[in-house]
N, C-alpha and C. Protein backbone atom coordinates (compact mmCIF):
# COMPACT_ATOMS: atom_id res chain seq x y z
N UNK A 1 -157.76 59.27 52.55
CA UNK A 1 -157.41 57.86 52.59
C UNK A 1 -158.07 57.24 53.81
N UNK A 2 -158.51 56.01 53.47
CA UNK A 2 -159.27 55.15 54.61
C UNK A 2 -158.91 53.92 54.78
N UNK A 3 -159.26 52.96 55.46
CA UNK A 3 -158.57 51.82 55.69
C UNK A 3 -159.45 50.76 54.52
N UNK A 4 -160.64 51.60 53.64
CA UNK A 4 -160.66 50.83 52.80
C UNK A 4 -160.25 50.87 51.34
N UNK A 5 -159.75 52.30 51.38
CA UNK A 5 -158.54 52.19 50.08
C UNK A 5 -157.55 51.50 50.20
N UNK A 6 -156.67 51.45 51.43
CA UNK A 6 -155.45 51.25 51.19
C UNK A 6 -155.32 49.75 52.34
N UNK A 7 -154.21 49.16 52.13
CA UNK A 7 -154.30 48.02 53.06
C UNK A 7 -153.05 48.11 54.01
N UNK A 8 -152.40 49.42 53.44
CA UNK A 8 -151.16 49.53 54.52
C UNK A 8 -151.53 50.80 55.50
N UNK A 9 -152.91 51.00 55.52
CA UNK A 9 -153.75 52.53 56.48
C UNK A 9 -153.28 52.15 57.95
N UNK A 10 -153.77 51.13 58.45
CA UNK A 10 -153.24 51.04 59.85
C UNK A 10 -151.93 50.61 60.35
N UNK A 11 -150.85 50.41 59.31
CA UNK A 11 -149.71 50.56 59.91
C UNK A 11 -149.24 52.05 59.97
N UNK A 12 -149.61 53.06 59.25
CA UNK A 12 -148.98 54.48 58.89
C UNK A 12 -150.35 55.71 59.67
N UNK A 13 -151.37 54.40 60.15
CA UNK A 13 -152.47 56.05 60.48
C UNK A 13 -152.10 56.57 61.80
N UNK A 14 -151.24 56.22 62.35
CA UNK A 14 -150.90 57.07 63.66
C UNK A 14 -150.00 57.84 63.54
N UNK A 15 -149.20 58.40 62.25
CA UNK A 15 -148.46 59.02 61.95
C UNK A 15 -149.07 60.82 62.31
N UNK A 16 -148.31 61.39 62.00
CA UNK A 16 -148.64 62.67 62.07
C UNK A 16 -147.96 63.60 60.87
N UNK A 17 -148.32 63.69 59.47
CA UNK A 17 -148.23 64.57 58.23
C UNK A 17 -148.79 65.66 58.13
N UNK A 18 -148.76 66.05 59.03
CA UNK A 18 -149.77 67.34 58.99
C UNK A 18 -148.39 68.75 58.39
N UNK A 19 -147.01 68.44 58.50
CA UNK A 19 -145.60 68.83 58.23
C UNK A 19 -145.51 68.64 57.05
N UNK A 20 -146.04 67.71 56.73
CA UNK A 20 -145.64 66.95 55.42
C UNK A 20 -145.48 67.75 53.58
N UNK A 21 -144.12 67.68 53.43
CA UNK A 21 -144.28 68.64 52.00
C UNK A 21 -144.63 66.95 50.68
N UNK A 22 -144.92 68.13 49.49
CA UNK A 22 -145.74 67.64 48.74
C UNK A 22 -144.10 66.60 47.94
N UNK A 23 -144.69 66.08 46.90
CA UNK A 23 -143.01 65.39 46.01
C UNK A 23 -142.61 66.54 45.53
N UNK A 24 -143.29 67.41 44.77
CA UNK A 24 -142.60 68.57 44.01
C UNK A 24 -141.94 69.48 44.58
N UNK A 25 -141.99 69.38 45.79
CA UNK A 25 -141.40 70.43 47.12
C UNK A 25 -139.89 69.99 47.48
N UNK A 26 -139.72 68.51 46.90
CA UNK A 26 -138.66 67.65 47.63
C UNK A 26 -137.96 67.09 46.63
N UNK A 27 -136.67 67.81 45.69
CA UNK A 27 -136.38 67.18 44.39
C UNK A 27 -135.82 65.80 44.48
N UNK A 28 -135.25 65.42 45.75
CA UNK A 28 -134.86 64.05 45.65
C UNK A 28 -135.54 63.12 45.29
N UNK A 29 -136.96 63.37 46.46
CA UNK A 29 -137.90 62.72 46.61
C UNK A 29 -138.74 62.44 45.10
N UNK A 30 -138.65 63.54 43.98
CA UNK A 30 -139.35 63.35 42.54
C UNK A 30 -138.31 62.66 41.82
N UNK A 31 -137.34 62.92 42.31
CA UNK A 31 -135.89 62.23 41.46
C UNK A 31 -136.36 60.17 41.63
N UNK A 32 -136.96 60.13 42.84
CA UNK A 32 -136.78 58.79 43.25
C UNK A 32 -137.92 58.27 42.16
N UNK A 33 -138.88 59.11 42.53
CA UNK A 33 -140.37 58.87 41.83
C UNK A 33 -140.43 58.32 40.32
N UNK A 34 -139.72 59.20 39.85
CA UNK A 34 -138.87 58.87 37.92
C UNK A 34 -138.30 58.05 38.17
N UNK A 35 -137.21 57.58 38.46
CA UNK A 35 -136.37 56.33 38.57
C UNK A 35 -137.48 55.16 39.23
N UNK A 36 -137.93 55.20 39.35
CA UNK A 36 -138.78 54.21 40.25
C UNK A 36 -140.14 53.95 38.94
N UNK A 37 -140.38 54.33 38.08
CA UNK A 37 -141.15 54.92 37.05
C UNK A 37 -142.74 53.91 37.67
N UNK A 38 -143.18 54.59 38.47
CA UNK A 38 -144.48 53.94 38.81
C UNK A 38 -145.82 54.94 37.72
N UNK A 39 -146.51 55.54 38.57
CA UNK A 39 -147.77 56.67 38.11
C UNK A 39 -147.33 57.65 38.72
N UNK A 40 -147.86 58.89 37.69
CA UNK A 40 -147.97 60.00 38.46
C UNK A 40 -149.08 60.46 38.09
N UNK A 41 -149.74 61.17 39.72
CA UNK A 41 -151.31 61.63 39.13
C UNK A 41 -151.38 62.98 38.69
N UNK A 42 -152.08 63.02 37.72
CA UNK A 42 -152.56 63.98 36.67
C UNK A 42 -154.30 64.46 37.40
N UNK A 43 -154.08 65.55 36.42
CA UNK A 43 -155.64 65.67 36.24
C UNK A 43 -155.59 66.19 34.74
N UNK A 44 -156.84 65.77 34.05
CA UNK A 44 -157.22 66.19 32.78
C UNK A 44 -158.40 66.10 32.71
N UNK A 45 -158.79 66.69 31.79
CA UNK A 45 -160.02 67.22 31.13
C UNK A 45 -160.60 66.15 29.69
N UNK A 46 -161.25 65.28 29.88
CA UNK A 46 -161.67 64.35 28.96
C UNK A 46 -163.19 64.65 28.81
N UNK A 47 -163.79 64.38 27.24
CA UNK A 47 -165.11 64.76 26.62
C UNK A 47 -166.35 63.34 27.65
N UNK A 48 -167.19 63.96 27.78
CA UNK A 48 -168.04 63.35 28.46
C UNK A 48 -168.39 61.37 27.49
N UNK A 49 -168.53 61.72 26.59
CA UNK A 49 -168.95 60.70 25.94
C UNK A 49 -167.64 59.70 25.98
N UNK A 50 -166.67 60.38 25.55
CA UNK A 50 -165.34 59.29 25.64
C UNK A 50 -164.95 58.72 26.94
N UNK A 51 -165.19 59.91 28.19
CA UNK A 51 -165.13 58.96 29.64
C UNK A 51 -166.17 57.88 29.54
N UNK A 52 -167.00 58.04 29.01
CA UNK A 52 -168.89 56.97 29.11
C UNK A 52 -168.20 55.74 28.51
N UNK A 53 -167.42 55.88 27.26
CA UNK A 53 -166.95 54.73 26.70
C UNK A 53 -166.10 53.97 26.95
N UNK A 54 -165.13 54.46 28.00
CA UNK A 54 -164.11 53.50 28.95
C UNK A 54 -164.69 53.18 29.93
N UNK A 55 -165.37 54.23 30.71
CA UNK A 55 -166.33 53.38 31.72
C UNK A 55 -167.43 52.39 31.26
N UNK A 56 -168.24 52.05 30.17
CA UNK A 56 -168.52 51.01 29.93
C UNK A 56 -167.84 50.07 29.17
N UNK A 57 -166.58 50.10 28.98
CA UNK A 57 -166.23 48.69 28.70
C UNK A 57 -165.17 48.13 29.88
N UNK A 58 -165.17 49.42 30.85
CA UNK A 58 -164.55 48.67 32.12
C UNK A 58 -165.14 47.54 32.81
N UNK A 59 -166.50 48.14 32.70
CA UNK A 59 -167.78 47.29 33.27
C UNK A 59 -167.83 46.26 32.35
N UNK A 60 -167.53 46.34 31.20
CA UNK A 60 -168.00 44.93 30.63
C UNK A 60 -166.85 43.94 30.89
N UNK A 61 -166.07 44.27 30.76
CA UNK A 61 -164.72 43.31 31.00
C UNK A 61 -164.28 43.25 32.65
N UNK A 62 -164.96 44.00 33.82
CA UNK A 62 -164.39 43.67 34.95
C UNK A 62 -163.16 44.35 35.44
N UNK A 63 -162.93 45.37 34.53
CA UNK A 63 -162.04 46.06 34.93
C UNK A 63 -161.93 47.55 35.13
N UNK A 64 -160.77 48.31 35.05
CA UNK A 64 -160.89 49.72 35.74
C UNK A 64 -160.84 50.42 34.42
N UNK A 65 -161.95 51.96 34.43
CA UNK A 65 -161.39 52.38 33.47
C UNK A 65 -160.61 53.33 33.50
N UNK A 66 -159.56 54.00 34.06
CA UNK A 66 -158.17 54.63 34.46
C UNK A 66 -157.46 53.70 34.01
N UNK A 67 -157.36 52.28 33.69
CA UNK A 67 -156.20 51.52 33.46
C UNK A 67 -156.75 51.31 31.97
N UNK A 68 -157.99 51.44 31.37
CA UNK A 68 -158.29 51.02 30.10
C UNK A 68 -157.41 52.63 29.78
N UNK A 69 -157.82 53.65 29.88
CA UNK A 69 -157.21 55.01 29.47
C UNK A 69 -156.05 54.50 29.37
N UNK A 70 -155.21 54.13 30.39
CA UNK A 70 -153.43 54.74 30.43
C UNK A 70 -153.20 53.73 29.25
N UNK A 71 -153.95 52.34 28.92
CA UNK A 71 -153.40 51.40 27.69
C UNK A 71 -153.67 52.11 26.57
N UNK A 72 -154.94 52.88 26.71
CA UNK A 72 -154.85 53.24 25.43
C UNK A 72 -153.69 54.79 25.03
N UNK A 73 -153.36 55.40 25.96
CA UNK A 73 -152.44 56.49 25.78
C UNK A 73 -151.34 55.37 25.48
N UNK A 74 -150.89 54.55 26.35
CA UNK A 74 -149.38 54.07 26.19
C UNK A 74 -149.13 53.61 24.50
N UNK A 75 -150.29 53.48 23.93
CA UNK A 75 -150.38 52.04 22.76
C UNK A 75 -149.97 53.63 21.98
N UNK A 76 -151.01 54.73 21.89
CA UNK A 76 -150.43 55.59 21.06
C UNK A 76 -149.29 56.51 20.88
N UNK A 77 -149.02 56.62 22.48
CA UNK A 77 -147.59 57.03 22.67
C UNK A 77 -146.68 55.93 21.31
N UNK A 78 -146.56 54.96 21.60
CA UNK A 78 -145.38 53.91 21.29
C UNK A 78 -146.16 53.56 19.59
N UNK A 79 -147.11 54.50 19.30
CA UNK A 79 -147.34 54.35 17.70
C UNK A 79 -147.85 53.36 17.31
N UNK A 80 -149.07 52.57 18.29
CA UNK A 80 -149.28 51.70 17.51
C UNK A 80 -151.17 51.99 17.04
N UNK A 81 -151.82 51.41 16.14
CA UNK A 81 -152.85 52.08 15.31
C UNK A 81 -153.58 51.18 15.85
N UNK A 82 -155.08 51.46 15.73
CA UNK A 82 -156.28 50.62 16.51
C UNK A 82 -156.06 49.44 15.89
N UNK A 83 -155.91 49.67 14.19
CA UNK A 83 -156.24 48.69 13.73
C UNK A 83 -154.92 47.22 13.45
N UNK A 84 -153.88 47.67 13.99
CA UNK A 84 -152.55 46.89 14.92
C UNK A 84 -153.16 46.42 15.86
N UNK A 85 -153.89 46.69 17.02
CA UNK A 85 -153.67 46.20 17.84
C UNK A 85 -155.36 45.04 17.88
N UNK A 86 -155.90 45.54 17.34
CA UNK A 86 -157.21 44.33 16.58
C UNK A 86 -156.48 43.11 16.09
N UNK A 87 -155.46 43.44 15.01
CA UNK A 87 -154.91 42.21 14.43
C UNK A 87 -154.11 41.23 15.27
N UNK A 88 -153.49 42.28 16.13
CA UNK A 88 -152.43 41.13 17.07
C UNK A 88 -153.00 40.10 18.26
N UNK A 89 -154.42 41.20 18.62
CA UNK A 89 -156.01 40.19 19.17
C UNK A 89 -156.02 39.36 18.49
N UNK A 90 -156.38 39.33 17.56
CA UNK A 90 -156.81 38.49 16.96
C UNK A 90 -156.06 37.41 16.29
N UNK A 91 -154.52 37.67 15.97
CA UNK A 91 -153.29 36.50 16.04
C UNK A 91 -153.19 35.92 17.56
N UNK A 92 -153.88 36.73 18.14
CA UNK A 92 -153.16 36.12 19.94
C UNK A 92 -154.21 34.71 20.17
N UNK A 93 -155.44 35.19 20.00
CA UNK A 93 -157.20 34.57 20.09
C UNK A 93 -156.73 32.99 19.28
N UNK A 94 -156.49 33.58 17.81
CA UNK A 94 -156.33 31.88 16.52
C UNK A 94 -155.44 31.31 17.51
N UNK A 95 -154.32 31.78 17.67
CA UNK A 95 -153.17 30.99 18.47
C UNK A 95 -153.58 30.19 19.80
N UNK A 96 -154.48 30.42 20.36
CA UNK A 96 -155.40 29.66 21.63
C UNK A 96 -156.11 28.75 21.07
N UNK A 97 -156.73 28.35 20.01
CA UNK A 97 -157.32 27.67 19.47
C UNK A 97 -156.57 26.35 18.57
């Protein structure tokens, strides 16, 4: 971490974590993490071509592609089909017009 990832680096960089246990070490501390339901980081293993294809439409739209991924996991988690979520684009789009 550097002071140009984060914007709260120089209030916490004089700290000393070098003690510091991990969340999984500290059940309260994972207890808070769930209730609090932010991210938790993963690592996975994704096909070269399918990372290529979120990273270019991150770039085309200006955005991240880690956040294009998690929409598209969340949409299939909660069952919804590509071709749902084209149509509701596209009810959302007429409706602006």
């Amino acid at each position: 971490m550097n002071n140009n990832s984060d914007p709260m680096f120089n209030q916490y960089a004089d700290l000393d974590f070098a003690d510091a246990k991990p969340v999984a070490e500290v059940p309260a501390l994972g207890q808070l993490q769930v209730l609090q339901g932010g991210k938790s980081r993963i690592t996975m293993r994704v096909d070269t071509a399918t990372l290529a294809v979120f990273k270019a439409r991150a770039e085309m739209t200006g955005g991240n592609y880690q956040t294009l991924m998690n929409e598209a996991l969340r949409q299939f988690a909660q069952g919804q089909t590509l071709a749902e979520v084209v149509r509701e684009t596209i009810r959302q789009e007429l409706a602006h017009v």
